[in-house]
Protein backbone atom coordinates (compact mmCIF):
# COMPACT_ATOMS: atom_id res chain seq x y z
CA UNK A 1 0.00 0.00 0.00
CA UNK A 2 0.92 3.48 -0.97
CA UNK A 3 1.86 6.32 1.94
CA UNK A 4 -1.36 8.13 -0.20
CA UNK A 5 -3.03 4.69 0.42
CA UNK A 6 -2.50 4.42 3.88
CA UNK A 7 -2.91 7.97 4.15
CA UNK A 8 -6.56 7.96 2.77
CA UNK A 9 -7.45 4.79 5.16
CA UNK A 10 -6.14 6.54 8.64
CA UNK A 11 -8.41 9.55 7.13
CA UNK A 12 -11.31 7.52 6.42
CA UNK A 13 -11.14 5.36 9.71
CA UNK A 14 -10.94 9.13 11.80
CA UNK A 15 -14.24 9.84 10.37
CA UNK A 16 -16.46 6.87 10.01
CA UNK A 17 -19.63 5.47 10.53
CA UNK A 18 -20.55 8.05 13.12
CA UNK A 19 -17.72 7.76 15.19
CA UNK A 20 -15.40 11.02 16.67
CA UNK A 21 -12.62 12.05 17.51
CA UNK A 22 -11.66 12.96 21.53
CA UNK A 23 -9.27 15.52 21.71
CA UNK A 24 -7.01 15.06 25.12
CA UNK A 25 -4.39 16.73 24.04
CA UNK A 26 -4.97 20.23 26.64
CA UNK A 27 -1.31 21.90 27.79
CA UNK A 28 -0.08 20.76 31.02
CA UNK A 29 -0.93 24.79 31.71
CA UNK A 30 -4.41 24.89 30.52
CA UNK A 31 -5.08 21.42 32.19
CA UNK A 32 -3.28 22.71 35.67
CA UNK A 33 -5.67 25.79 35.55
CA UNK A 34 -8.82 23.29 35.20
CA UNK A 35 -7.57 20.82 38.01
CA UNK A 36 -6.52 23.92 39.98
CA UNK A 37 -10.49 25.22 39.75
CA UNK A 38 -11.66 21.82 41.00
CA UNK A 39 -9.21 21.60 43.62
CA UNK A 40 -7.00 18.69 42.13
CA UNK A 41 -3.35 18.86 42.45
CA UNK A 42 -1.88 20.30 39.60
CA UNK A 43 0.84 17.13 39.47
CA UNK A 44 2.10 14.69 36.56
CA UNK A 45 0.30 11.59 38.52
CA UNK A 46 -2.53 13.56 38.60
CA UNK A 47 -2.79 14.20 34.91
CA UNK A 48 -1.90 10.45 34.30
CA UNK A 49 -4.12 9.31 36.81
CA UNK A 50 -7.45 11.59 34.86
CA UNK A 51 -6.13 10.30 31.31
CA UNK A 52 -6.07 6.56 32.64
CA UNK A 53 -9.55 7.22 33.75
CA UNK A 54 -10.95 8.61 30.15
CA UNK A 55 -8.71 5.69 28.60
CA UNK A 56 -10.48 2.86 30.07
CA UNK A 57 -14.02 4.14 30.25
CA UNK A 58 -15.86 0.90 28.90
CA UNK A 59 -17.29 1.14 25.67
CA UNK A 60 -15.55 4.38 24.34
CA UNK A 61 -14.56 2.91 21.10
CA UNK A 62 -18.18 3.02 20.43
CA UNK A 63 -18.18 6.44 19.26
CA UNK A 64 -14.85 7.48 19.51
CA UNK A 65 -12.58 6.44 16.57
CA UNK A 66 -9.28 8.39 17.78
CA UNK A 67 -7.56 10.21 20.16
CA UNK A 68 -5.02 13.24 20.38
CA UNK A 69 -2.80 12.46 23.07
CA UNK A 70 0.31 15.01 24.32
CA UNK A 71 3.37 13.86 24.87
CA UNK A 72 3.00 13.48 28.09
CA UNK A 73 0.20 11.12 27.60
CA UNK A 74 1.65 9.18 24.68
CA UNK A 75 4.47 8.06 27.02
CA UNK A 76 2.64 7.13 30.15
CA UNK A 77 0.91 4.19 31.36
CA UNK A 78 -1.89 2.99 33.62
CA UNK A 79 -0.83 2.63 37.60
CA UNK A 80 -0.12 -1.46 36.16
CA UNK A 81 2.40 -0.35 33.89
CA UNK A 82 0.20 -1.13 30.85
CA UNK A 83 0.94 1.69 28.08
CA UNK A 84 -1.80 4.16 27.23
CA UNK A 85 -0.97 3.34 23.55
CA UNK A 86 -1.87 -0.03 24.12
CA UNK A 87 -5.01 0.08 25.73
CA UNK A 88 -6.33 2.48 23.21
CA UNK A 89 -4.31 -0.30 20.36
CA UNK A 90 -6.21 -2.77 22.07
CA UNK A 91 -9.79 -0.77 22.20
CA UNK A 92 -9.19 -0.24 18.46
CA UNK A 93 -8.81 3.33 18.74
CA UNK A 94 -6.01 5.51 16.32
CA UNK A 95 -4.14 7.19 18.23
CA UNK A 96 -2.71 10.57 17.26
CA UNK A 97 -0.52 13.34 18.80
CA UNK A 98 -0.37 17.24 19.59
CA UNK A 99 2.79 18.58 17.63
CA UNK A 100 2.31 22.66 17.60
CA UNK A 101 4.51 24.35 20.45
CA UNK A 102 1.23 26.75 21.54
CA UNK A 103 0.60 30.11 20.21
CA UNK A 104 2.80 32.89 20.95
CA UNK A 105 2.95 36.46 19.92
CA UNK A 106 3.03 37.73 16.47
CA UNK A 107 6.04 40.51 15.81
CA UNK A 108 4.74 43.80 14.97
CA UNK A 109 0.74 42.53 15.23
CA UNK A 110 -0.63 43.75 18.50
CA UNK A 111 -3.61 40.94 19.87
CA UNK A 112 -2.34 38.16 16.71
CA UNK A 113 -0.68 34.75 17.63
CA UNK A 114 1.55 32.57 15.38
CA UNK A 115 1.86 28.85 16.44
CA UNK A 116 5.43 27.88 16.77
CA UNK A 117 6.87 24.19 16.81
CA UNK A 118 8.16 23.84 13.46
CA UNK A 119 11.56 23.08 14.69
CA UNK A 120 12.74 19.46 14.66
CA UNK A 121 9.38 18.49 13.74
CA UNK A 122 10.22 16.31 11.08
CA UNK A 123 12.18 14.13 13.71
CA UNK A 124 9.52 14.09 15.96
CA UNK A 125 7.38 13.34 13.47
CA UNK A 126 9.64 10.22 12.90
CA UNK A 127 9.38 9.07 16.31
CA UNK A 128 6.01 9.49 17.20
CA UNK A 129 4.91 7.45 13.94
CA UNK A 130 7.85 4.43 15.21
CA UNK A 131 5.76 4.96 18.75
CA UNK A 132 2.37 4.23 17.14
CA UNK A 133 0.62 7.47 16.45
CA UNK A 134 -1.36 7.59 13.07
CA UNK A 135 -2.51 11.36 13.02
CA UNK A 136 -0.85 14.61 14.44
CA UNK A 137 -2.53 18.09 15.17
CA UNK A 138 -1.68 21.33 14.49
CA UNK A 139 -3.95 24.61 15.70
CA UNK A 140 -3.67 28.17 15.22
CA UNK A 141 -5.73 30.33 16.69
CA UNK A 142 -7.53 33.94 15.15
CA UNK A 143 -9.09 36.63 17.10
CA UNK A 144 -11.25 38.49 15.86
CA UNK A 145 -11.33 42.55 17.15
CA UNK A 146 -11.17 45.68 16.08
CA UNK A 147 -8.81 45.77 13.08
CA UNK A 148 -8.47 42.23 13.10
CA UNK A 149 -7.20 39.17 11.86
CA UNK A 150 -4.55 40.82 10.01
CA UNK A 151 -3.28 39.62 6.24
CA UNK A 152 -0.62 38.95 7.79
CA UNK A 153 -1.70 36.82 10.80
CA UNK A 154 -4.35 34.97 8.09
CA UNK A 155 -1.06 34.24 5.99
CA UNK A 156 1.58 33.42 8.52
CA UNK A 157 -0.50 30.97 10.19
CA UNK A 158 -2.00 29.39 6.66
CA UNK A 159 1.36 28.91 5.44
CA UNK A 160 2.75 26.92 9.13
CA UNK A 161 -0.40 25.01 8.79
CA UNK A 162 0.52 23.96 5.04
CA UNK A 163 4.18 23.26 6.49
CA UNK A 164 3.02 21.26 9.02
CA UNK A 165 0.79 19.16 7.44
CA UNK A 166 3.32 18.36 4.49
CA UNK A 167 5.74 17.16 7.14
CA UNK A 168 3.07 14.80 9.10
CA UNK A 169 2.66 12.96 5.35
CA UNK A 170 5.75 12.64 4.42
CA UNK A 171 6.32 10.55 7.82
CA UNK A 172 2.72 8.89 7.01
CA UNK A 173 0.78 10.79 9.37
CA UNK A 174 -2.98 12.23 8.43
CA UNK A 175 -2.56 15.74 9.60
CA UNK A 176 -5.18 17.53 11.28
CA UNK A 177 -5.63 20.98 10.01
CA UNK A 178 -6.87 23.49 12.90
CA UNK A 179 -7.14 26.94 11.88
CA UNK A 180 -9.76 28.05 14.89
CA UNK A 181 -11.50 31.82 14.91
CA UNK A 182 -11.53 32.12 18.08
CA UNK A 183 -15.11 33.00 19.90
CA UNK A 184 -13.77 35.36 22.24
CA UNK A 185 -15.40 39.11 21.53
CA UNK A 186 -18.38 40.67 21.03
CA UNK A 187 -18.49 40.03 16.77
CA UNK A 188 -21.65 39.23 15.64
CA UNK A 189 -22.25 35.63 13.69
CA UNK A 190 -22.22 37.49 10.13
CA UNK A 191 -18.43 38.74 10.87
CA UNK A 192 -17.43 35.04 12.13
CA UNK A 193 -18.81 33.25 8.55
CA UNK A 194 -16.90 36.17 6.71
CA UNK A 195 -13.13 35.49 8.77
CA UNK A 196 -13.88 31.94 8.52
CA UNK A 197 -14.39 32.15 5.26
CA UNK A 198 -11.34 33.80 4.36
CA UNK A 199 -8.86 32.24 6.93
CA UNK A 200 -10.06 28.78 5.38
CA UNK A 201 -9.71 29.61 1.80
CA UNK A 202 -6.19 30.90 2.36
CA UNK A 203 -5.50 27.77 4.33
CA UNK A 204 -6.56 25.48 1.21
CA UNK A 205 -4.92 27.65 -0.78
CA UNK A 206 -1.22 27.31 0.98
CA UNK A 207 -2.19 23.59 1.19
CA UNK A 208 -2.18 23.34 -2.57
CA UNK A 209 1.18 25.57 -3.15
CA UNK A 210 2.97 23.10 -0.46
CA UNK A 211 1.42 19.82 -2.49
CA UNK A 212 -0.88 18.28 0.58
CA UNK A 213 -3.28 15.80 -0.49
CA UNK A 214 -6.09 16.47 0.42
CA UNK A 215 -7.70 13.16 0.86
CA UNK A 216 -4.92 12.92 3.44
CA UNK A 217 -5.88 15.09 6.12
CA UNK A 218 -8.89 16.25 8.33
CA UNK A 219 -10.57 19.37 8.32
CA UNK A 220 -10.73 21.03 12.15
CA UNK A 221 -12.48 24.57 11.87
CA UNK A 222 -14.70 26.50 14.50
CA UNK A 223 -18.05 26.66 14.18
CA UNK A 224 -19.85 29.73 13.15
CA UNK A 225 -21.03 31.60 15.69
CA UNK A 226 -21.65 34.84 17.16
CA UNK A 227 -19.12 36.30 19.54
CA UNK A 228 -19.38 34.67 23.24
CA UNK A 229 -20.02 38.65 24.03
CA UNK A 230 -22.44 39.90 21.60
CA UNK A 231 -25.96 40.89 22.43
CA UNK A 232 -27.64 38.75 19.67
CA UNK A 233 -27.04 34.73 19.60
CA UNK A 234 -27.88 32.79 17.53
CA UNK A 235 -30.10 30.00 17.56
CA UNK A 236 -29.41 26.13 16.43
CA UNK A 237 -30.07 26.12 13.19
CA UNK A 238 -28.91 29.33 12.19
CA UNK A 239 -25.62 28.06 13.04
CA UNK A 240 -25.96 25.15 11.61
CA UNK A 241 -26.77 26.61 8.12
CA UNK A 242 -24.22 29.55 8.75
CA UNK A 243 -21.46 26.57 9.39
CA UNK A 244 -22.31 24.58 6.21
CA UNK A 245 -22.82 27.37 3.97
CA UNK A 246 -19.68 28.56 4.68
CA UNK A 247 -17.78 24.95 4.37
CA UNK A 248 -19.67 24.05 0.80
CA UNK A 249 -17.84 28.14 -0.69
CA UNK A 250 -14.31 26.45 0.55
CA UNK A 251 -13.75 23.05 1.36
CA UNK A 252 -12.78 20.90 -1.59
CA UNK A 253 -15.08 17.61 -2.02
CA UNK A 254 -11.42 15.84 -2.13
CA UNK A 255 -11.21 16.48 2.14
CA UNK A 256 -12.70 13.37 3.80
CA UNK A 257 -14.04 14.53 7.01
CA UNK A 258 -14.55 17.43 9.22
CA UNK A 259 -13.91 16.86 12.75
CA UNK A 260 -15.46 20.56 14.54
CA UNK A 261 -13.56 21.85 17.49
CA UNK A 262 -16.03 22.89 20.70
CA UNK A 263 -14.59 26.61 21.23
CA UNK A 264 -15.11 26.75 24.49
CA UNK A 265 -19.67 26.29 23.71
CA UNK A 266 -20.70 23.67 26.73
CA UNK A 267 -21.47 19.93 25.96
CA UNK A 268 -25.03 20.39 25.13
CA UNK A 269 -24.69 23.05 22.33
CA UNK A 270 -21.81 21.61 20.67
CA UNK A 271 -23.60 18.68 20.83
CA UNK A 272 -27.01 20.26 19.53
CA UNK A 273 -25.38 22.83 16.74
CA UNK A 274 -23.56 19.23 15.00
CA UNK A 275 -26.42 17.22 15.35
CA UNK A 276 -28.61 20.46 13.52
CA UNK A 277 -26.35 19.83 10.71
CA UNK A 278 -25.92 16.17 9.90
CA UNK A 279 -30.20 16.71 10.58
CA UNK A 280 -30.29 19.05 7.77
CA UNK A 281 -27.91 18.53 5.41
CA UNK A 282 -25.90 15.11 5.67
CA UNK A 283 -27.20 13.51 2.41
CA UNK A 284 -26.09 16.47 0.51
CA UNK A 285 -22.72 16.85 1.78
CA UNK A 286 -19.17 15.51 0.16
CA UNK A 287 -17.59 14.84 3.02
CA UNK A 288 -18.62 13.82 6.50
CA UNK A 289 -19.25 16.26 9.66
CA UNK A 290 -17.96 14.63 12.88
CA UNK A 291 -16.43 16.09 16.25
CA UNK A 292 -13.45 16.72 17.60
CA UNK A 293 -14.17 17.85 21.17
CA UNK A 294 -12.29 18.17 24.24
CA UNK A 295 -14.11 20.14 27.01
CA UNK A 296 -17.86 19.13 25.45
CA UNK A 297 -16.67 15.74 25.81
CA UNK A 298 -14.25 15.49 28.90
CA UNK A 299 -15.59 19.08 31.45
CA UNK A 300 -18.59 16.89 32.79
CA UNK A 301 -16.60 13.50 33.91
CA UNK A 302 -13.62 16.18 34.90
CA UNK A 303 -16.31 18.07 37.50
CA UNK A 304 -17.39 14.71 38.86
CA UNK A 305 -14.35 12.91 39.23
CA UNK A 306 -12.28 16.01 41.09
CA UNK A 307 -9.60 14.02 42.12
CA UNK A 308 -11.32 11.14 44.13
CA UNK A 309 -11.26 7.91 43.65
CA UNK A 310 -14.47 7.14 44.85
CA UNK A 311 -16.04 9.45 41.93
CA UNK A 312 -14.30 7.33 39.21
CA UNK A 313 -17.20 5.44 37.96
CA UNK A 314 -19.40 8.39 37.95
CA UNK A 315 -16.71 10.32 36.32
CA UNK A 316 -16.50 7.51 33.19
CA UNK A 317 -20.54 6.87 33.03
CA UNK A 318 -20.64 11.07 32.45
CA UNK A 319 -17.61 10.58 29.82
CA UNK A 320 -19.59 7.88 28.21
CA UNK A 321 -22.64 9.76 27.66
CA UNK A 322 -21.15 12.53 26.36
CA UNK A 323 -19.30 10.54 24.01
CA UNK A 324 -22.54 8.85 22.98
CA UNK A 325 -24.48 11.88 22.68
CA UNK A 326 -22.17 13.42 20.02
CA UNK A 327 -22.08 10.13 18.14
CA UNK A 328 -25.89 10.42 18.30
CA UNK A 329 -25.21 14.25 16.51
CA UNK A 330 -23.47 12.22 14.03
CA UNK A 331 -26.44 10.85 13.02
CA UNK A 332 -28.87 13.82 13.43
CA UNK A 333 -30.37 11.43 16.07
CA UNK A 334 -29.64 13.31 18.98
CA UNK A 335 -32.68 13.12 21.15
């Protein structure tokens, strides 16, 4: 089989039947500040000890075709010295890793970002595919304010994304392509569809000048949605027709699957806006609409478990219903 070949079947296994991805791939910073709310030391065994818990909730591989691990997680093991990559081998999951160094500040573009990591990336690439992982992920992030995104924060981050993502298949990895408009501000819905809009064509664009193939990789944009400050939100299916109308103007019919981030929306509207769109439109669509979620999936097990052992059951039956309900939103048969 071809690296194309194998390429396209990774891709293809990511999104199918109406299976999901679980992102678990949060900063040891960002997941410190969530234990730290919660009152759960902010330690390594503590991470390991919540990822071993998500890891073996029974039945996960029932809607949950891969997961993006850190590295961190991709090296760790359960308190019996059984690998994380094995159980999730062994639960048939794919697993994948987080690559991108975070988002720093952009020279010279006051409130921009530019995701950094593209040194020795090619090597890490290299050993993370010899450890197992099938996918990487890459995100950049764009805020939207007053005179911005910038050209210039649209194209730098387009053209690491490109960069990235031709690395991750020339060491057989699908990449996952994050550019996410960030839902921080007080924009209204209309000005979300016309950044996204933009930011993803010049993302397809650099993709093409730095020869991905685009049956390769995985789409994984924001939704479109109003600003989590403005006045006027939206309601379910506005955003669901916003969101497709503004994939079918950009995304080549050659892209598999789209795997939506959450941005920060809470488990049940992430969970409502998807299923409002595989409801709708799923039969006219070329490629599939699936999730990617971290908090939608993970905040409501994470708020149960806090730490205890005695909460560890609860913790996985929450994890498991989230999980469920999104692969239910798969299927526009969310009740």
């Amino acid at each position: 089989m071809s690296t194309i070949q194998k390429l396209m079947s990774t891709a293809k296994a990511m999104i199918a039947e109406s299976k999901g991805l679980l992102a678990m791939d949060e900063s040891t910073p960002t997941c410190n500040k969530r234990f730290e709310k919660l009152g759960i030391p902010q330690t390594e065994e503590a991470r390991r000890s919540y990822r071993e818990i998500i890891l073996t909730t029974h039945g996960l591989n029932e809607s949950i075709s891969g997961v993006i691990l850190t590295d961190e997680t991709i090296r760790q093991s359960k308190r019996d010295g059984t690998s994380f990559l094995k159980i999730i081998a062994d639960a048939g999951i794919i697993p994948g890793i987080k690559v991108d160094a975070g988002a720093k500040e952009l020279a010279a573009h006051p409130g921009e970002k530019l995701t950094e990591g593209l040194d020795g990336l090619r090597e890490r690439l290299q050993e993370y595919s010899q450890m197992g992982a099938r996918f990487a992920k890459w995100r950049a992030v764009i805020a939207i304010g007053k005179g911005i995104p910038s050209r210039g924060c649209i194209d730098a981050n387009a053209c690491l994304l490109a960069l990235y993502s031709s690395l991750c298949q020339e060491a057989g990895l699908v990449p996952i392509v994050e550019p996410e408009v960030l839902m921080d501000g007080d924009h209204s819905m209309d000005k979300c569809l016309e950044v996204t809009e933009e930011v993803l064509q010049t993302v397809f664009n650099q993709l093409y000048v730095q020869k991905v193939k685009l049956e390769g990789i995985i789409l994984k944009p924001n939704m479109i949605l109003p600003g989590l400050a403005c006045t006027k939100q939206a309601a379910i299916n506005e955003v669901a027709d916003a969101t497709v109308e503004c994939l079918l103007r950009v995304v080549p019919a050659a892209v598999p699957g789209i795997a939506f981030l959450s941005g920060g929306q809470s488990s049940e509207l992430a969970s409502a806006h998807l299923n409002a769109m595989n409801t709708r439109f799923k039969s006219r669509l070329p490629w599939g609409l699936a999730f990617s979620f971290a908090r939608a999936i993970q905040q409501p097990a994470l708020e149960i478990w806090k730490g205890k052992e005695v909460n560890l059951l609860s913790a996985q039956r929450a994890l498991y219903h989230w999980a469920k309900c999104n692969r239910n939103a798969r299927l526009g048969d969310l009740a």
